[in-house]
C-alpha atoms as a PDB file:
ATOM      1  CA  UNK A   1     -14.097  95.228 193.967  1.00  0.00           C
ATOM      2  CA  UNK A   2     -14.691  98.719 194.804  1.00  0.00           C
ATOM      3  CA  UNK A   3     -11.821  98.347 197.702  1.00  0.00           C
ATOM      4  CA  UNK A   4      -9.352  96.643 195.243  1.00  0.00           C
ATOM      5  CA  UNK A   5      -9.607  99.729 192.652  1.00  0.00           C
ATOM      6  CA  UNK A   6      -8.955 101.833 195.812  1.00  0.00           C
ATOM      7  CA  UNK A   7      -6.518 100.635 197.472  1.00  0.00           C
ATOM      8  CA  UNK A   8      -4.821  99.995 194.063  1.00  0.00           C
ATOM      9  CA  UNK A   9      -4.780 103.970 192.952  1.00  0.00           C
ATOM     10  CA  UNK A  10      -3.632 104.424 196.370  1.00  0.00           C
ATOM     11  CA  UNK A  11      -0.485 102.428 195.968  1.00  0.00           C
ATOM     12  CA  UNK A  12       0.063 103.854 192.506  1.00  0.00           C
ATOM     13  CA  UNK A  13      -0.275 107.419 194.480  1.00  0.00           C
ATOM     14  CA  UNK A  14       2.846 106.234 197.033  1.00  0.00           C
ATOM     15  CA  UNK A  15       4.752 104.918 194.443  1.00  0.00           C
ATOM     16  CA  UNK A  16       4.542 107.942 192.187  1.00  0.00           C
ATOM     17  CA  UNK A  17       5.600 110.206 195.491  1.00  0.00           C
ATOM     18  CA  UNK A  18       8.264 107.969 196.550  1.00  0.00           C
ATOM     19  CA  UNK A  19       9.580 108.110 192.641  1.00  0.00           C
ATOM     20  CA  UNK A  20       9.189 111.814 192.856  1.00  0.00           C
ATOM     21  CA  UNK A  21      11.213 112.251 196.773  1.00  0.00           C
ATOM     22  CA  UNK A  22      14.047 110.072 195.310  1.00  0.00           C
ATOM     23  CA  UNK A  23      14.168 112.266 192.176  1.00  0.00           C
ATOM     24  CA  UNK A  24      14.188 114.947 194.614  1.00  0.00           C
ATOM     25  CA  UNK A  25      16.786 113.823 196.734  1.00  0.00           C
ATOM     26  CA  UNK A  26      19.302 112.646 193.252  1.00  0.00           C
ATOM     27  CA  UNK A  27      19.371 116.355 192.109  1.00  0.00           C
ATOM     28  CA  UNK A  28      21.169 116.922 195.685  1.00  0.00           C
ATOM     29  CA  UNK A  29      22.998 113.826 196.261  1.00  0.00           C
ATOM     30  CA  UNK A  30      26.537 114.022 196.098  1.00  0.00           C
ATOM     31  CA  UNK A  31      29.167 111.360 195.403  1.00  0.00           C
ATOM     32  CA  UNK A  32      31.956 111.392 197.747  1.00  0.00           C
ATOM     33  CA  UNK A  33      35.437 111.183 196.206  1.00  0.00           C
ATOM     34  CA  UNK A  34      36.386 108.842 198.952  1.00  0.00           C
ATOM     35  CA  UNK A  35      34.445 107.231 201.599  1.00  0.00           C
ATOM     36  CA  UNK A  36      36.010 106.263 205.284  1.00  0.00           C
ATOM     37  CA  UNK A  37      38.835 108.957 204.528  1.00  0.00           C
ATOM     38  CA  UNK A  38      39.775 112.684 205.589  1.00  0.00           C
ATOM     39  CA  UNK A  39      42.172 115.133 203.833  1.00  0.00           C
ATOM     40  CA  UNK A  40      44.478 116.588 206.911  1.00  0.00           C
ATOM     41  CA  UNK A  41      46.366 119.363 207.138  1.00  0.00           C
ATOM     42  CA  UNK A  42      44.185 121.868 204.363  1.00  0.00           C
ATOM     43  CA  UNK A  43      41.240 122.559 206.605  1.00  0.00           C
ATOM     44  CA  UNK A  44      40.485 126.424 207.870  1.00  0.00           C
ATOM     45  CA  UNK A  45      36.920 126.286 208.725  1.00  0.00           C
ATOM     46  CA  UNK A  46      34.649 123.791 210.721  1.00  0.00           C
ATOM     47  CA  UNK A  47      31.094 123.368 211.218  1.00  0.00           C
ATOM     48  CA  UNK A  48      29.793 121.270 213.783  1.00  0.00           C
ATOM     49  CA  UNK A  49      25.947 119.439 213.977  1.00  0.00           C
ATOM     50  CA  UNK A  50      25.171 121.066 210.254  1.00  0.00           C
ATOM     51  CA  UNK A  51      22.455 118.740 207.843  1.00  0.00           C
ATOM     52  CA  UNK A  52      23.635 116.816 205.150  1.00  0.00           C
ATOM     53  CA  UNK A  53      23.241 119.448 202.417  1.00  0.00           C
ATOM     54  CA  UNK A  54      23.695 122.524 204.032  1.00  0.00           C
ATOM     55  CA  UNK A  55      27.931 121.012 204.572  1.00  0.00           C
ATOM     56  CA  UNK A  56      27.567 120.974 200.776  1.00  0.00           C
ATOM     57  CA  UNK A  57      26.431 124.631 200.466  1.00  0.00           C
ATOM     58  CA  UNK A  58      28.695 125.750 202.936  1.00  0.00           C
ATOM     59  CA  UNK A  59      31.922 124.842 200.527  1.00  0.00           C
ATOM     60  CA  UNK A  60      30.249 125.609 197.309  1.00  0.00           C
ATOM     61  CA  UNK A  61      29.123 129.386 198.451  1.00  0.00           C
ATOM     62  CA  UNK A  62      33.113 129.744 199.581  1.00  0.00           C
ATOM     63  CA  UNK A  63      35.331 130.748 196.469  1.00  0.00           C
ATOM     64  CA  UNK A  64      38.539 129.384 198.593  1.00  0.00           C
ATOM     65  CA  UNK A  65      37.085 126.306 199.834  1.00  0.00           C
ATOM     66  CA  UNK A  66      38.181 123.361 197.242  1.00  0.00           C
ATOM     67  CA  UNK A  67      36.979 120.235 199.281  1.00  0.00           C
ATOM     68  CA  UNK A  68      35.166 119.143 202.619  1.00  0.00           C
ATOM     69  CA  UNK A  69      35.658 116.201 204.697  1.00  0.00           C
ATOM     70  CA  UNK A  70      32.487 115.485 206.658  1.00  0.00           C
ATOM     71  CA  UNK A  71      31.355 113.082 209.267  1.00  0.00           C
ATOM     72  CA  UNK A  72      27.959 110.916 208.926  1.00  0.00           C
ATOM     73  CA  UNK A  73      27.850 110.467 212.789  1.00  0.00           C
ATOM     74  CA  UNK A  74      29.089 113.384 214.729  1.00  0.00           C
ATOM     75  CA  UNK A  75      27.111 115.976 211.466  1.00  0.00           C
ATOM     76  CA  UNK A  76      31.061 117.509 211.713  1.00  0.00           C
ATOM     77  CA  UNK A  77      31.588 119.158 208.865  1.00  0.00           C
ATOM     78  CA  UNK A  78      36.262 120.485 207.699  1.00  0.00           C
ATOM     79  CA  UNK A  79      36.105 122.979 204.693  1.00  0.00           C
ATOM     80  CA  UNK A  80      39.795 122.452 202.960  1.00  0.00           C
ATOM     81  CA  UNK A  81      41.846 125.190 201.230  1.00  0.00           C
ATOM     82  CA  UNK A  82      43.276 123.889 198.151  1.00  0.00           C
ATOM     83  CA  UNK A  83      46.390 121.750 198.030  1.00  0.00           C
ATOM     84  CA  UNK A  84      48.739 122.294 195.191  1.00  0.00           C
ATOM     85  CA  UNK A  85      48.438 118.879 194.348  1.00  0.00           C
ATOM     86  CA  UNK A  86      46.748 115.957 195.973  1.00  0.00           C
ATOM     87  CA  UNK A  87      49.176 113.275 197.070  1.00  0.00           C
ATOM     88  CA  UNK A  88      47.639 110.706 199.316  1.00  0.00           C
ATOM     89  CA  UNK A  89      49.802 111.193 202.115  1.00  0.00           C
ATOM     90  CA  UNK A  90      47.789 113.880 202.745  1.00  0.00           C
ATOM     91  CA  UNK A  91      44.573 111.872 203.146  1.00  0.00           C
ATOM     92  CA  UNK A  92      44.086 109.477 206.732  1.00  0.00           C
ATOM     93  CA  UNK A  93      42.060 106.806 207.173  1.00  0.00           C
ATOM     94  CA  UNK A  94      38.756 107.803 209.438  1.00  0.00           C
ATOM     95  CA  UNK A  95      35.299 105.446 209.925  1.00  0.00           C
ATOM     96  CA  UNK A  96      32.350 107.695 209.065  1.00  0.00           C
ATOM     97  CA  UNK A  97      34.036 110.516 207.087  1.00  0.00           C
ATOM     98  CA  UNK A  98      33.870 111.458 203.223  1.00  0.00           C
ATOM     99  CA  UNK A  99      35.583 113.478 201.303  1.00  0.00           C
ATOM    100  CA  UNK A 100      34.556 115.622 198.463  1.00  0.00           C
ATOM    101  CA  UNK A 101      35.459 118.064 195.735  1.00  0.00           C
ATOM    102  CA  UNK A 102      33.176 120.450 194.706  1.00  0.00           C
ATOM    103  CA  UNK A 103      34.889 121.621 191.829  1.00  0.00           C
ATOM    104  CA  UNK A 104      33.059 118.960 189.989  1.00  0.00           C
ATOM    105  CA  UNK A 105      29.797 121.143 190.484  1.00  0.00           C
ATOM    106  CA  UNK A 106      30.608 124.356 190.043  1.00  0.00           C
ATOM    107  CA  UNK A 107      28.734 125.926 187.429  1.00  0.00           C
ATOM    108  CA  UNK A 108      26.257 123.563 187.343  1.00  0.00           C
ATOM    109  CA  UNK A 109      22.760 125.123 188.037  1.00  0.00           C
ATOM    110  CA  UNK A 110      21.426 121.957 189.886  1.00  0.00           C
ATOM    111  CA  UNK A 111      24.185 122.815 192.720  1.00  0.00           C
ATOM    112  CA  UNK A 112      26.247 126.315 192.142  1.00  0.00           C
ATOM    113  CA  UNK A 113      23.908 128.967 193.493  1.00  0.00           C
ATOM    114  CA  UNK A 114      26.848 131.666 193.083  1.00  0.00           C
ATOM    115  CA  UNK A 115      26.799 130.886 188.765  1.00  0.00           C
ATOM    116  CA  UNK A 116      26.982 134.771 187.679  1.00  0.00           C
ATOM    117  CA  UNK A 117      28.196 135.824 191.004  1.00  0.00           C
ATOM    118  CA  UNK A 118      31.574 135.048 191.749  1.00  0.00           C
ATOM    119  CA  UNK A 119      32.759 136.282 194.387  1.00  0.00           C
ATOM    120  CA  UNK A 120      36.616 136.852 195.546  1.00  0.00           C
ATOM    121  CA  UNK A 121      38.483 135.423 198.271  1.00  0.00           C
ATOM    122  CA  UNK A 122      37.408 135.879 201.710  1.00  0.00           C
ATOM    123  CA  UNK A 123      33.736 136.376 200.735  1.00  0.00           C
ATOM    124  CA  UNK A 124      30.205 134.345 200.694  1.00  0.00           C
ATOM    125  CA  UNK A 125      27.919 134.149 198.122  1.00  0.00           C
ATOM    126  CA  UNK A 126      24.192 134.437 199.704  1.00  0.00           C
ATOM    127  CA  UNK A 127      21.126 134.306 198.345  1.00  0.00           C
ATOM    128  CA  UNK A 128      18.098 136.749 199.130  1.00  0.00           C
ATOM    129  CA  UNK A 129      14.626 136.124 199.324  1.00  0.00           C
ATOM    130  CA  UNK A 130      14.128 137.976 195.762  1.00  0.00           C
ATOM    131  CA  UNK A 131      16.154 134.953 194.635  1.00  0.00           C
ATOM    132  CA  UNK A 132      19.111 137.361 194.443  1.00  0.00           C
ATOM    133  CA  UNK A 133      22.770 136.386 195.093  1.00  0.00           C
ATOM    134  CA  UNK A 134      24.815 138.888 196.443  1.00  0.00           C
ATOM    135  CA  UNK A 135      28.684 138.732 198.221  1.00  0.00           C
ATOM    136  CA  UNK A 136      29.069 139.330 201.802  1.00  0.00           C
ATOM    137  CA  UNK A 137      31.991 138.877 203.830  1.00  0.00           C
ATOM    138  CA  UNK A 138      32.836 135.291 205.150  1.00  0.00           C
ATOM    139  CA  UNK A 139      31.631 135.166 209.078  1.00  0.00           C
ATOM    140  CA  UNK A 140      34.688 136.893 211.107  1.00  0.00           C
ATOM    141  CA  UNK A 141      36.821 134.007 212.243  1.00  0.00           C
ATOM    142  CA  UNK A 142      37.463 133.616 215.981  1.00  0.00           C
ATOM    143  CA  UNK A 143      40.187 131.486 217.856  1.00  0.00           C
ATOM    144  CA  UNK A 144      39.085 128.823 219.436  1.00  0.00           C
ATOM    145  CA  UNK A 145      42.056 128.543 222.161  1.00  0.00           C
ATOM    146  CA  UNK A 146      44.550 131.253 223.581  1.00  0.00           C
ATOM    147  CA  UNK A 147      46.872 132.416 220.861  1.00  0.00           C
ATOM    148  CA  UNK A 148      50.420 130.028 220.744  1.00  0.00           C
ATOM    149  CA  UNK A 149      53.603 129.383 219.068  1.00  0.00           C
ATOM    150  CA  UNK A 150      52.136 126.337 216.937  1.00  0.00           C
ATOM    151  CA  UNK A 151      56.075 126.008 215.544  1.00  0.00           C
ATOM    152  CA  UNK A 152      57.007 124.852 218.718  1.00  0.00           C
ATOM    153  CA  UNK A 153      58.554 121.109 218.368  1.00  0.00           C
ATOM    154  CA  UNK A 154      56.874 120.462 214.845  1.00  0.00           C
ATOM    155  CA  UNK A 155      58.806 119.071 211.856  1.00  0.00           C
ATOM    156  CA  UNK A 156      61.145 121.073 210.392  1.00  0.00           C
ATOM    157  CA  UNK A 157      64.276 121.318 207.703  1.00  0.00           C
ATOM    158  CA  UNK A 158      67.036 123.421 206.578  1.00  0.00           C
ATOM    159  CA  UNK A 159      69.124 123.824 203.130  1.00  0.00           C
ATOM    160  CA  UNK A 160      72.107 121.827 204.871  1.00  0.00           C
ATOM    161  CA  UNK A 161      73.904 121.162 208.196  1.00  0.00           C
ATOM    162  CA  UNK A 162      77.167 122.487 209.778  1.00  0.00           C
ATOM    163  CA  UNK A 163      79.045 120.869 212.583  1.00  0.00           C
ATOM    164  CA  UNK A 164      75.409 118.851 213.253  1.00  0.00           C
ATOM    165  CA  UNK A 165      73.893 121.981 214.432  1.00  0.00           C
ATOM    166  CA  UNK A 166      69.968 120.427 213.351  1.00  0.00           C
ATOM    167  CA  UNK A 167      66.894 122.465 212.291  1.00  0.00           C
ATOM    168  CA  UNK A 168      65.037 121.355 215.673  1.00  0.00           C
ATOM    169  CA  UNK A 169      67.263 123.502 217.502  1.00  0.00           C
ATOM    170  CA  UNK A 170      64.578 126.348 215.887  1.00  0.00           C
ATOM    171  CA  UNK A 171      61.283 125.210 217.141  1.00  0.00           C
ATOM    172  CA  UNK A 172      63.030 123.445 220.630  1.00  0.00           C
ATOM    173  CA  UNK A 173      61.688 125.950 222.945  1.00  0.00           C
ATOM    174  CA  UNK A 174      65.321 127.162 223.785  1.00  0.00           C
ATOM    175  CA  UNK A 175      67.222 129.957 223.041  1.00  0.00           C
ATOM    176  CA  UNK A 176      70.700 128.586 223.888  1.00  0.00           C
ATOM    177  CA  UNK A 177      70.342 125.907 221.268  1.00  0.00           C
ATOM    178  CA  UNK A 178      70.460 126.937 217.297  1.00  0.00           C
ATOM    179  CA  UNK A 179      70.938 125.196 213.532  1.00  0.00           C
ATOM    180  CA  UNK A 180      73.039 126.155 211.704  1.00  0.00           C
ATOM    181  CA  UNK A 181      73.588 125.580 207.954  1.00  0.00           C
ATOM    182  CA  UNK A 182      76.567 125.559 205.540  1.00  0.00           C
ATOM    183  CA  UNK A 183      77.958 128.648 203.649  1.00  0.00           C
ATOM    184  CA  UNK A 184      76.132 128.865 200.412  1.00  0.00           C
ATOM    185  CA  UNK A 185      73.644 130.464 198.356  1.00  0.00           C
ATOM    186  CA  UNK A 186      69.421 130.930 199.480  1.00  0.00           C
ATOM    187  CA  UNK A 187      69.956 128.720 202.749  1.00  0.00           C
ATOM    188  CA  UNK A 188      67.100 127.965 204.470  1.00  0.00           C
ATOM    189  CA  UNK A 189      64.967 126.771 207.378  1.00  0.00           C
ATOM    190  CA  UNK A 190      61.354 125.581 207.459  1.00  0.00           C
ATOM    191  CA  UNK A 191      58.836 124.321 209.322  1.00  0.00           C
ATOM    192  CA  UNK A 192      55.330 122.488 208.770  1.00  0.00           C
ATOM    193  CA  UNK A 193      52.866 123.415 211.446  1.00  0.00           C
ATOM    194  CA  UNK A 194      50.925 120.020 210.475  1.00  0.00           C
ATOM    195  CA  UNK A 195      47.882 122.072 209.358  1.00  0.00           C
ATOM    196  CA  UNK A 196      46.042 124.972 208.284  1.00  0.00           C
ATOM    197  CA  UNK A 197      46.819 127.872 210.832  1.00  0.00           C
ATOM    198  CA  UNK A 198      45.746 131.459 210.835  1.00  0.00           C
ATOM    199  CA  UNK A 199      49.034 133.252 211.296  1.00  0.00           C
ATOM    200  CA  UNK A 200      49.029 136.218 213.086  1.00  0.00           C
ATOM    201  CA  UNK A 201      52.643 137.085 213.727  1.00  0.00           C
ATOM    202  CA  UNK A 202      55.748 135.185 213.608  1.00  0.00           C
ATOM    203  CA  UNK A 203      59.148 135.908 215.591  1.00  0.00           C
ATOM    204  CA  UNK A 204      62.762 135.120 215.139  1.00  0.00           C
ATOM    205  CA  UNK A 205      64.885 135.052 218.249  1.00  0.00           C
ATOM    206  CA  UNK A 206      68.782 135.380 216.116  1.00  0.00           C
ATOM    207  CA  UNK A 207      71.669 133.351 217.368  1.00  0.00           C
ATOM    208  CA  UNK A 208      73.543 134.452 220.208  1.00  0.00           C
ATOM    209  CA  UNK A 209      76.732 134.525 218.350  1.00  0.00           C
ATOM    210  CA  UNK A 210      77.703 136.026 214.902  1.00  0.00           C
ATOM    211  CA  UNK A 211      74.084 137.348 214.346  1.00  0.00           C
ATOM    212  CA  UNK A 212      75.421 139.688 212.177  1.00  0.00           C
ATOM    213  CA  UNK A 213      74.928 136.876 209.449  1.00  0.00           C
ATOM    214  CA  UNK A 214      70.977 137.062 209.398  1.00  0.00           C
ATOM    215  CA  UNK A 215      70.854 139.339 206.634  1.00  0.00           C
ATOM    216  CA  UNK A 216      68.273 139.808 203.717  1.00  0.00           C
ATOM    217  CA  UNK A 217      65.831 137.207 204.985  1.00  0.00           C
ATOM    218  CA  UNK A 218      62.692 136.232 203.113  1.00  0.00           C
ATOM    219  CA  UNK A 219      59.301 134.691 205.424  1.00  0.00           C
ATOM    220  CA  UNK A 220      57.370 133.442 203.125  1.00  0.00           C
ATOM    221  CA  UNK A 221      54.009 131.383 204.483  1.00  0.00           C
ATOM    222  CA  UNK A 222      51.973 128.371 202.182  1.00  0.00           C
ATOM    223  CA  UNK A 223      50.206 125.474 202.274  1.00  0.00           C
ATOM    224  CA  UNK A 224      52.669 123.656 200.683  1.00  0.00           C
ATOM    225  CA  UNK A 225      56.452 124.065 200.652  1.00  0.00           C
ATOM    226  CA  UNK A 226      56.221 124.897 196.534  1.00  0.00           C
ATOM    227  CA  UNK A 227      53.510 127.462 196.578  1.00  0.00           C
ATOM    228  CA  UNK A 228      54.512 130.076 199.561  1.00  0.00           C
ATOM    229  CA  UNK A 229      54.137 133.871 199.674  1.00  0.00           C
ATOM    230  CA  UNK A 230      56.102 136.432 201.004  1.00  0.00           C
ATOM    231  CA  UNK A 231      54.804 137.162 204.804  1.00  0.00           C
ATOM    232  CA  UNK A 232      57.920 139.667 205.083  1.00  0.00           C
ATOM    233  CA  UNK A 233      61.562 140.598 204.426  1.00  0.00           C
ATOM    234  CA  UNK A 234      63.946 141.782 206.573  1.00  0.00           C
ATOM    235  CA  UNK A 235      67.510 143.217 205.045  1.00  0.00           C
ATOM    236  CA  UNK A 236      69.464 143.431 208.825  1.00  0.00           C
ATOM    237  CA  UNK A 237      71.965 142.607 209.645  1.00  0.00           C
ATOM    238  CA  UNK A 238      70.244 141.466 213.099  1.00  0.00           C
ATOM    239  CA  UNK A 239      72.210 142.015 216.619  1.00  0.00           C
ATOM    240  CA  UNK A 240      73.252 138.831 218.681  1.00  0.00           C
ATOM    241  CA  UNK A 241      69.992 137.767 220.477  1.00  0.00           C
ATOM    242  CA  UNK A 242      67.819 140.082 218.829  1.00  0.00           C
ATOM    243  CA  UNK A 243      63.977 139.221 218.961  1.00  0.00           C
ATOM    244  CA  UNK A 244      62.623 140.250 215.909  1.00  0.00           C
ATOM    245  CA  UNK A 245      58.693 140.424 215.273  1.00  0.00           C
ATOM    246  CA  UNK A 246      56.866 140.258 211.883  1.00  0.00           C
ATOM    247  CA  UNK A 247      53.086 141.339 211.859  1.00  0.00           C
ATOM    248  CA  UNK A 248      50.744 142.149 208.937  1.00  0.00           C
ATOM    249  CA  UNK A 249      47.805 144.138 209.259  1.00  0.00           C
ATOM    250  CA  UNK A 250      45.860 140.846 208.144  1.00  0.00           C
ATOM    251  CA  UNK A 251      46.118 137.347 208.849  1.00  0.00           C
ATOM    252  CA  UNK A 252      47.645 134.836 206.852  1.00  0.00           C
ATOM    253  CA  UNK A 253      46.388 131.423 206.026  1.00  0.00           C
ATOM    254  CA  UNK A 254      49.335 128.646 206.175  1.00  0.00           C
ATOM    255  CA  UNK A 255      50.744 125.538 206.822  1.00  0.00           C
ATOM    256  CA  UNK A 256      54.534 126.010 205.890  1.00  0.00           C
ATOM    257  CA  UNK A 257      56.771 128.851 207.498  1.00  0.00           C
ATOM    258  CA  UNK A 258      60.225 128.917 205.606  1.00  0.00           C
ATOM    259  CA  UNK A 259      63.234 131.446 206.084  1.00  0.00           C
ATOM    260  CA  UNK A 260      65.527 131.971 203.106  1.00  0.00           C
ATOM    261  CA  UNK A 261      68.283 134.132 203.066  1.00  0.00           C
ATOM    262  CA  UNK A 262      68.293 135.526 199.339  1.00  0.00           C
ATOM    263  CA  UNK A 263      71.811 137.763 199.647  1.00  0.00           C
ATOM    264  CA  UNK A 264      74.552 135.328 199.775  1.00  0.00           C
ATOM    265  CA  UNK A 265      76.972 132.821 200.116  1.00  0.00           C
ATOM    266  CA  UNK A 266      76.033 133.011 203.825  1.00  0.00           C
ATOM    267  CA  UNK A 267      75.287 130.569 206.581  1.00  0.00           C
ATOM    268  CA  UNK A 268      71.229 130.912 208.177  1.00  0.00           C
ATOM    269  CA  UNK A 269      71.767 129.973 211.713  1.00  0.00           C
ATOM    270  CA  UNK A 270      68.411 131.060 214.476  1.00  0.00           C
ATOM    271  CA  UNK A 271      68.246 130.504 217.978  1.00  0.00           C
ATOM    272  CA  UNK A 272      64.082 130.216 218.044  1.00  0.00           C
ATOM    273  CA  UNK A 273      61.470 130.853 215.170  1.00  0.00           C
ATOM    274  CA  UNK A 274      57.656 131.753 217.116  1.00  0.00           C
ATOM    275  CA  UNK A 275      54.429 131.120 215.120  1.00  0.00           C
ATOM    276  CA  UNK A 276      51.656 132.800 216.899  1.00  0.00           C
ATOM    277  CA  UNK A 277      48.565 131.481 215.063  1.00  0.00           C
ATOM    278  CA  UNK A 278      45.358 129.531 215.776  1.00  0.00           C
ATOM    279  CA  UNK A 279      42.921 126.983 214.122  1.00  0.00           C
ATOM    280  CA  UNK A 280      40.388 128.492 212.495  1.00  0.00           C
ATOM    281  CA  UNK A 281      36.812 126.690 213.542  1.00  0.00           C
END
């Protein structure tokens, strides 16, 4: 009798500490927005072999990062800038990752440790041992490959399309080749680098003809083709063949690289746009 009271208070005890770990484990449990998918083309940080939770803390603690896309198996974890708007063409279809916001717990206490500490862009939010959260600088971002043109034979566009003279000519590789647009007002060229580069510098290599045309040219740099910033201007007029070079003193998160000529009617015609950028890991 004595045994059955025993072993009966000890299952109680179990039951009460498994109710207690799962309670535990609901205050951090976080429910994907999709399961089996990825968001591509917004990510500018990776983690690789990090825990279940700390992924979560990683994006939270970052003011910039709006989502993560994480892998059960590989522990891979893809912190995402944030799109303009979500369109599910920007989502692919990948066993084993999820995909989550974290908007949805941001100022909650259970999850936010940075509530009353916001921090701007480019910093960290970390918490001390005297359970104070201060900003530090996010960890210094390295390349992970040799520095390249990452325009080079990616999709690309222009404003419109004389004698067809096509916007590929820009990112071909050749300087001989160039598109070439019709006379009119704010022509343009673009081109998606098919994700999230850091840009350090990007060069235009002007037609080897008439480059007297590029003129009052805007490089503007985004993560989508309706929310870009100005990289730089240049107001020319350009030489035939000149290679001209734009570099900031820091570098500039993007996806999109577009050239507008804002002085016009005038034609935009390139031989070679350069992107020298890398992934951010």
């Amino acid at each position: 009798m004595r045994l059955s009271i025993y072993q009966g208070l000890l299952l109680l005890y179990k039951l009460f500490q498994t109710s207690a770990e799962q309670s535990t484990s609901e205050t951090f449990r976080i429910n994907p927005d999709k399961r089996d998918v990825k968001l591509r083309g917004f990510t500018y940080r990776t983690f690789e072999n990090i825990s279940s939770r700390a992924y979560f803390k990683k994006c939270i603690r970052r003011k910039r990062c709006h989502s993560y896309n994480y892998n059960r198996v590989s522990l891979r974890c893809e912190l995402n800038l944030k799109p303009m708007y979500i369109s599910e063409d920007y989502f692919k279809n990948v066993v084993g990752y999820v995909y989550a916001e974290v908007h949805h717990y941001r100022g909650d206490p259970l999850f936010d440790p940075c509530i009353g500490n916001p921090c701007d862009e480019g910093e960290v939010c970390e918490s001390l041992k005297n359970e104070k959260v201060v900003c530090i600088l996010e960890d210094c971002k390295t390349p992970t490959e040799a520095f390249q043109n990452v325009a080079f034979g990616k999709m690309c566009g222009q404003g419109s399309t004389y004698n067809n003279e096509h916007a590929e000519y820009a990112d071909d590789g050749l300087t001989n080749t160039a598109p070439h647009t019709q006379q009119d007002q704010s022509q343009y060229w673009w081109v998606d680098l098919g994700n999230i580069y850091n840009i350090m510098r990007i060069e235009v290599i002007n037609r080897f003809t008439s480059g007297s045309r590029l003129h009052d040219l805007d490089i503007t740099v985004g993560t989508h083709l309706d929310d870009m910033s100005i990289f730089a201007h240049y107001t020319g007029p350009a030489a035939d063949n000149e290679h001209l070079v734009f570099q900031r003193s820091l570098y500039t998160d993007g996806r999109y690289v577009k050239l507008t000529i804002t002085q016009g009617p005038e034609m935009l015609h390139v031989s070679e746009v350069i992107v020298i950028a890398y992934l951010v890991r």
